[in-house]
N, C-alpha and C. Protein backbone atom coordinates (compact mmCIF):
# COMPACT_ATOMS: atom_id res chain seq x y z
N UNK A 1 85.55 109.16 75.13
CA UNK A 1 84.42 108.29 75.44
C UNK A 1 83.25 108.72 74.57
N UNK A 2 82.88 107.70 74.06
CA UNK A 2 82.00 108.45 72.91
C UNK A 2 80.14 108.27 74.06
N UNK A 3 79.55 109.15 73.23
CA UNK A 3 78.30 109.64 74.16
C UNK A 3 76.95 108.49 74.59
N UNK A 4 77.40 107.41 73.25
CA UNK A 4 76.75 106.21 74.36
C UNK A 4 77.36 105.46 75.84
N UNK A 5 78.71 105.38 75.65
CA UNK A 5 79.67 105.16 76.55
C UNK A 5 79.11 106.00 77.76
N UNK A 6 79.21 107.23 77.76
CA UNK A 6 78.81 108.36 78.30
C UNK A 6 77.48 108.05 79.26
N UNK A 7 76.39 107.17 78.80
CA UNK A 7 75.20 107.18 78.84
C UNK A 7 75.33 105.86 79.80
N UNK A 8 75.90 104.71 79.21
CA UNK A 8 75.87 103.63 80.00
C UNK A 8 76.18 103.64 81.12
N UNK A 9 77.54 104.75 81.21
CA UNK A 9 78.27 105.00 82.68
C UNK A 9 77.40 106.06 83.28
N UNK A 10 76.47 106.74 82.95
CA UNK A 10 75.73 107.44 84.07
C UNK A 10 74.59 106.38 84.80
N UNK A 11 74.51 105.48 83.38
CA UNK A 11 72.77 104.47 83.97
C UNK A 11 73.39 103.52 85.03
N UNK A 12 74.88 103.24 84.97
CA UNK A 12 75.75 102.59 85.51
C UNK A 12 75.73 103.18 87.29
N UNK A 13 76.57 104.46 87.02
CA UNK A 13 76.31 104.88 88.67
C UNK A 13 75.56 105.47 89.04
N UNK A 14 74.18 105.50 88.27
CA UNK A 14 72.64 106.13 89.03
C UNK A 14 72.55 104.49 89.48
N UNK A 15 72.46 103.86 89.17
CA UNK A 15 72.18 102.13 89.25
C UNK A 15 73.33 101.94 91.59
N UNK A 16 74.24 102.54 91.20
CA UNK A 16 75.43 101.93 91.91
C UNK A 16 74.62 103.05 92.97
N UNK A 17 74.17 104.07 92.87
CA UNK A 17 74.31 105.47 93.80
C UNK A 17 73.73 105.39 95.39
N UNK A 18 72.39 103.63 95.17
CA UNK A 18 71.94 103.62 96.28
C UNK A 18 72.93 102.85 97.10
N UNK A 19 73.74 101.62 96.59
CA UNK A 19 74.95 101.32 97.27
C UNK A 19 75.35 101.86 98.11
N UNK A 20 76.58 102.93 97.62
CA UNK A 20 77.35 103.85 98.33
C UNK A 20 76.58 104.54 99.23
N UNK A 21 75.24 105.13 98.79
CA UNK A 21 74.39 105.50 99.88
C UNK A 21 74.32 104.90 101.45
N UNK A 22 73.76 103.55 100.83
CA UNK A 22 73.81 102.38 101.92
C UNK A 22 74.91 102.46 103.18
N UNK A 23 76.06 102.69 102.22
CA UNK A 23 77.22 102.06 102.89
C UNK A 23 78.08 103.09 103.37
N UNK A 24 77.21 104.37 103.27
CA UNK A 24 77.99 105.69 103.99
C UNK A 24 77.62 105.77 105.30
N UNK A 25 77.06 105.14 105.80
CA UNK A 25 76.20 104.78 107.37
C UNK A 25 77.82 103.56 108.32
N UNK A 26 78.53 104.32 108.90
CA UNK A 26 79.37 103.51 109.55
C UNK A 26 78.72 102.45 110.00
N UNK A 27 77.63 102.42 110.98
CA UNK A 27 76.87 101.34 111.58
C UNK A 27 76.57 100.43 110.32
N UNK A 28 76.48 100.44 109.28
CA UNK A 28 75.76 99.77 108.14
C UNK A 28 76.77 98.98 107.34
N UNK A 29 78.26 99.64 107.37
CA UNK A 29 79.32 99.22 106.96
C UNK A 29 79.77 98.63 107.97
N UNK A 30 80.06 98.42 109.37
CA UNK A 30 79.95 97.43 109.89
C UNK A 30 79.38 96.23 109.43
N UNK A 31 78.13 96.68 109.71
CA UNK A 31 77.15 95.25 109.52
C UNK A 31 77.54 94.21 108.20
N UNK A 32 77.71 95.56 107.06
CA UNK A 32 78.08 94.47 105.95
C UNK A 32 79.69 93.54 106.45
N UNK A 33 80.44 94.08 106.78
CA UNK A 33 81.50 93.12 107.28
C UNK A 33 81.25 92.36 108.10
N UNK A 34 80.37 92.81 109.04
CA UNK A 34 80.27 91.31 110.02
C UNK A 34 80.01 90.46 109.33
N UNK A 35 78.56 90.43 108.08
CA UNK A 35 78.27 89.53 107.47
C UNK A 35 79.52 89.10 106.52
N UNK A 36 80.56 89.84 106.15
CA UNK A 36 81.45 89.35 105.19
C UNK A 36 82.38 88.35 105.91
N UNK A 37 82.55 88.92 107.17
CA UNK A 37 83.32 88.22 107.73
C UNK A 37 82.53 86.78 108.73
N UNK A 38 81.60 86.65 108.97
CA UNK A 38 80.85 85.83 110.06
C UNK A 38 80.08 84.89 109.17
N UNK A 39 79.40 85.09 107.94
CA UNK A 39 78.54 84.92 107.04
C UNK A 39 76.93 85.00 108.05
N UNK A 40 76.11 84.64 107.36
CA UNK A 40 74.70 84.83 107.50
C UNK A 40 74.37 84.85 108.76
N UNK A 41 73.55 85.46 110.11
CA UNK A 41 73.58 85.94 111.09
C UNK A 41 72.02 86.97 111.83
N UNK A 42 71.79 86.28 112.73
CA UNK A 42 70.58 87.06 113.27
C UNK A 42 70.68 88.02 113.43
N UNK A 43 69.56 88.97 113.74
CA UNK A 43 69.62 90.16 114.61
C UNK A 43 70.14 90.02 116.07
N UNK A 44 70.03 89.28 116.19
CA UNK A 44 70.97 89.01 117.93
C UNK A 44 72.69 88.91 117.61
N UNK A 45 72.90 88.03 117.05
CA UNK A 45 74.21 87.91 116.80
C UNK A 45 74.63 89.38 116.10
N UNK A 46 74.02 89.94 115.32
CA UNK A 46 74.55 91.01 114.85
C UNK A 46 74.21 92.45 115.33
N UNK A 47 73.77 92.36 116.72
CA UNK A 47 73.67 93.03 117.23
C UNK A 47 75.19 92.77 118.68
N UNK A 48 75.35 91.82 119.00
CA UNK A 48 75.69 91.37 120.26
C UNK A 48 77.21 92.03 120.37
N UNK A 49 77.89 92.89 121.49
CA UNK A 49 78.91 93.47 121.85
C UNK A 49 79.42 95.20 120.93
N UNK A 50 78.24 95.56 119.87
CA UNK A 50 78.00 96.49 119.03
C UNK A 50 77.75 97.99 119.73
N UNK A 51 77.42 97.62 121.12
CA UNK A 51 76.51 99.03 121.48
C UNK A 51 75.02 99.70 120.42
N UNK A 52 74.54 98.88 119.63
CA UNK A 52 73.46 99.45 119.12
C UNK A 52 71.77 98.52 119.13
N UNK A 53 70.88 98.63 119.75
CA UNK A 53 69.84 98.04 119.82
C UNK A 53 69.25 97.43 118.38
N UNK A 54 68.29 96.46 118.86
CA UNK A 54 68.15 95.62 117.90
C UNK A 54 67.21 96.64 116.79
N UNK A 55 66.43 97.02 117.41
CA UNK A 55 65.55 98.11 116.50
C UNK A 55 66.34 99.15 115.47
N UNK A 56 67.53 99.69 115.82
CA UNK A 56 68.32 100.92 115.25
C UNK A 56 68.92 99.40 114.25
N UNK A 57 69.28 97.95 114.63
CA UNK A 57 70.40 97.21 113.52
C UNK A 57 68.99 97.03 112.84
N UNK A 58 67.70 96.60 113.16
CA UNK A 58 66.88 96.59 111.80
C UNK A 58 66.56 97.27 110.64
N UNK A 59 66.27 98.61 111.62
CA UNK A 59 66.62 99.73 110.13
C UNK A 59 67.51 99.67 109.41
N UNK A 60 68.60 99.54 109.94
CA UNK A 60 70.06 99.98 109.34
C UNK A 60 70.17 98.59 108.06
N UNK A 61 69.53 97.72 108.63
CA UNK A 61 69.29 96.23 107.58
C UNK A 61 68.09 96.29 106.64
N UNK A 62 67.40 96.86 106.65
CA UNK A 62 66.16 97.28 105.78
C UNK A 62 66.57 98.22 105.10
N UNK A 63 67.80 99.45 105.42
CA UNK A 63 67.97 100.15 104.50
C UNK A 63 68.92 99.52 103.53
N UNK A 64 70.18 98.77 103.98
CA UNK A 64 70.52 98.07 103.27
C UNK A 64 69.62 96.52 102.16
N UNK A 65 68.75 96.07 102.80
CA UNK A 65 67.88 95.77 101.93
C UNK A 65 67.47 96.25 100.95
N UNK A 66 67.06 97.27 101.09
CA UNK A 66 66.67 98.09 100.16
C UNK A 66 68.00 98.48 99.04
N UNK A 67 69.17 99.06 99.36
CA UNK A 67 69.97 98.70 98.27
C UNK A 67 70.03 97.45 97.98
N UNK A 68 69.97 96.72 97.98
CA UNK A 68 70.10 94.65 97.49
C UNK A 68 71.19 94.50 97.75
N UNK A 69 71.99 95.02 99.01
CA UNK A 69 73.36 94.87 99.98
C UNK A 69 73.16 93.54 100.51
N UNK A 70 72.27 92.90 101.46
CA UNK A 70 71.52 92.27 101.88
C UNK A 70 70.05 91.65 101.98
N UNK A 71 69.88 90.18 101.92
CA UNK A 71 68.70 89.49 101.93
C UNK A 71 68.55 88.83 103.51
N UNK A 72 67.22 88.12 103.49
CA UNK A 72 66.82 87.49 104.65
C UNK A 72 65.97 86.11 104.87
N UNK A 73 66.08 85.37 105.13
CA UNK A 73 65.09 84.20 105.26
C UNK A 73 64.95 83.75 106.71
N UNK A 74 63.66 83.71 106.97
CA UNK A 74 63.02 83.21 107.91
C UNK A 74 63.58 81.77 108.34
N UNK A 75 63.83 81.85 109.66
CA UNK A 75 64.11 80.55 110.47
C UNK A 75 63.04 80.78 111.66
N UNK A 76 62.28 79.67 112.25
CA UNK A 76 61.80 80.27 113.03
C UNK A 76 61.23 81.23 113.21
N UNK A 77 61.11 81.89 114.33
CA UNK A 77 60.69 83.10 115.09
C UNK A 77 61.85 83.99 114.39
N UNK A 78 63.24 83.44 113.81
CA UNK A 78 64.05 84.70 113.82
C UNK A 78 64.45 85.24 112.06
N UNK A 79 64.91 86.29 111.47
CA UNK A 79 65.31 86.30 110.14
C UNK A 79 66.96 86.22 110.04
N UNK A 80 67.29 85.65 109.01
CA UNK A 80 68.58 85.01 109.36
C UNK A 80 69.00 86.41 108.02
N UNK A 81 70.01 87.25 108.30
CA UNK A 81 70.37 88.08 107.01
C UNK A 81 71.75 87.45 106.66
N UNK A 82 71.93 87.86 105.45
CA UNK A 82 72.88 87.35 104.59
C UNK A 82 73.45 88.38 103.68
N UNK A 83 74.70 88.87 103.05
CA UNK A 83 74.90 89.48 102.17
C UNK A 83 74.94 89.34 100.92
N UNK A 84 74.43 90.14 100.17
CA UNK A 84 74.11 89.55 98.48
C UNK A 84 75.51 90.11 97.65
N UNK A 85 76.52 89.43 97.32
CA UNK A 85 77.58 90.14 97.27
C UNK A 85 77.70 90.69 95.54
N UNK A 86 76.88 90.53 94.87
CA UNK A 86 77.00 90.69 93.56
C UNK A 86 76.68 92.37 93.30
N UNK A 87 75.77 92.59 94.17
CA UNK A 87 75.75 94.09 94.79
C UNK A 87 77.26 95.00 95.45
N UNK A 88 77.81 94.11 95.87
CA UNK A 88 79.35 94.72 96.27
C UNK A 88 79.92 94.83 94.99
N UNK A 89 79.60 93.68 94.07
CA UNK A 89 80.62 93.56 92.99
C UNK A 89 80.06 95.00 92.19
N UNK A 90 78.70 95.49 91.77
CA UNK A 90 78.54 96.09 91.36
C UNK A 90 79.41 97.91 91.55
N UNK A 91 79.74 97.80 92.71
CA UNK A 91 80.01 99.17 93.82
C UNK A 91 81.65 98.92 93.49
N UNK A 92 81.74 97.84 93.51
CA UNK A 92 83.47 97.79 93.39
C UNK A 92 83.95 98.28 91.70
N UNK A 93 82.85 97.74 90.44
CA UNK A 93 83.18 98.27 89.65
C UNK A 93 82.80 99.52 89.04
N UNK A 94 82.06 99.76 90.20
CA UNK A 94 81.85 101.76 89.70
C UNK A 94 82.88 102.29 90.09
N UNK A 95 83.82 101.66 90.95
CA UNK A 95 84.96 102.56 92.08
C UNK A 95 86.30 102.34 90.83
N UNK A 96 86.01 101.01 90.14
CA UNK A 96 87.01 100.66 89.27
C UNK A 96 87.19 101.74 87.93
N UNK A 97 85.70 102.43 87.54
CA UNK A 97 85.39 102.36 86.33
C UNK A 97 86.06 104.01 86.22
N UNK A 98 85.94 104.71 87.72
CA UNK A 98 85.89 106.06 88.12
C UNK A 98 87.96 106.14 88.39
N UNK A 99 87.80 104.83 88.99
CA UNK A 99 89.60 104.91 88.59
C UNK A 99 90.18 105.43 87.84
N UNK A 100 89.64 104.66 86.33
CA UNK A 100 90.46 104.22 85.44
C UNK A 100 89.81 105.56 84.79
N UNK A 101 89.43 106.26 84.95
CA UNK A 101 89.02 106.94 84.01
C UNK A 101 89.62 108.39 84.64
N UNK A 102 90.03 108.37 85.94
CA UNK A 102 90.81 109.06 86.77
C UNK A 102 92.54 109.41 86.17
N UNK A 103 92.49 107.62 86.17
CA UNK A 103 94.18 107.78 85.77
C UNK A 103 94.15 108.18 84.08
N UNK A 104 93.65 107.66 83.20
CA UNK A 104 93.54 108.29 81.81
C UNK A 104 93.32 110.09 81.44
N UNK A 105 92.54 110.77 82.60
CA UNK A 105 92.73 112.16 82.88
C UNK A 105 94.64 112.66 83.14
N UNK A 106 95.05 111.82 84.43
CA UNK A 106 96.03 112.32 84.80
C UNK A 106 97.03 111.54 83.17
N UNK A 107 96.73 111.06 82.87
CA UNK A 107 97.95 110.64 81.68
C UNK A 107 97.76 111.79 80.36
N UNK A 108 96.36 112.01 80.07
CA UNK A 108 96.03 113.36 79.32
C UNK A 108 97.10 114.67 79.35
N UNK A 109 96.86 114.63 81.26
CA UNK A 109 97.39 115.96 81.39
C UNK A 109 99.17 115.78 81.40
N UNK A 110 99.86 114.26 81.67
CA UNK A 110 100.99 114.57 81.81
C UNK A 110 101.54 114.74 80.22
N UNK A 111 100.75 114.38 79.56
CA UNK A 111 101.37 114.25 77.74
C UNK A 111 101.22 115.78 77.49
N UNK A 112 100.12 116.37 78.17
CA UNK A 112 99.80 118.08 77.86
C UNK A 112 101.39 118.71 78.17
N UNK A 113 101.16 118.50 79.52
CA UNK A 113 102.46 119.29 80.23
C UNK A 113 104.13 118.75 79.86
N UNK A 114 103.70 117.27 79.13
CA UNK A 114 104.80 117.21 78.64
C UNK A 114 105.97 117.66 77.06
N UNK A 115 104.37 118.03 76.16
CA UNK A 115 104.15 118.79 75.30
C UNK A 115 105.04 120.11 75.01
């Protein structure tokens, strides 16, 4: 990998790092599936049969906000959240990028040892 390569893939998963952050919070990884699975959804609904109060799912949605996991628009009195999935896509190809660069190690070493 030559050392710009090198460079892109660090700006790459400093970029990805608040993601995974996000989404190391079980309660938070929930939430993103409910939304994956339910689509866009109040704080009531995404709170409802959870065991966790509405106050603890707001944080947990503001922190994901804050990674750009999730957005929100006002209805009413209520905020309707939604998942921004281009942000998943981003997380899925750091997981891809760390793969592949995983299995090209282990093929290194089997040509070594096969040597």
């Amino acid at each position: 990998m030559s050392p710009r390569s090198r460079a892109t893939a660090a700006v790459e998963l400093r970029r990805a790092a608040p993601i995974f952050a996000a989404l190391g919070d079980e309660t938070r990884l929930r939430i993103v599936a409910r939304l994956c699975g339910s689509g866009p959804a109040s704080i009531v609904r995404l709170t409802e049969g959870v065991g966790v109060t509405r106050q603890a799912t707001t944080k947990h949605l503001d922190v994901l906000a804050g990674a750009g996991l999730v957005r929100h628009v006002r209805e009413g009195r209520e905020r309707i959240f939604e998942l921004c999935p281009a942000r998943l896509d981003e997380a899925r190809q750091s997981l891809d990028r760390i793969s592949q660069q995983w299995d090209d190690a282990l093929g290194r070493l089997k040509a070594f040892v096969e040597r």
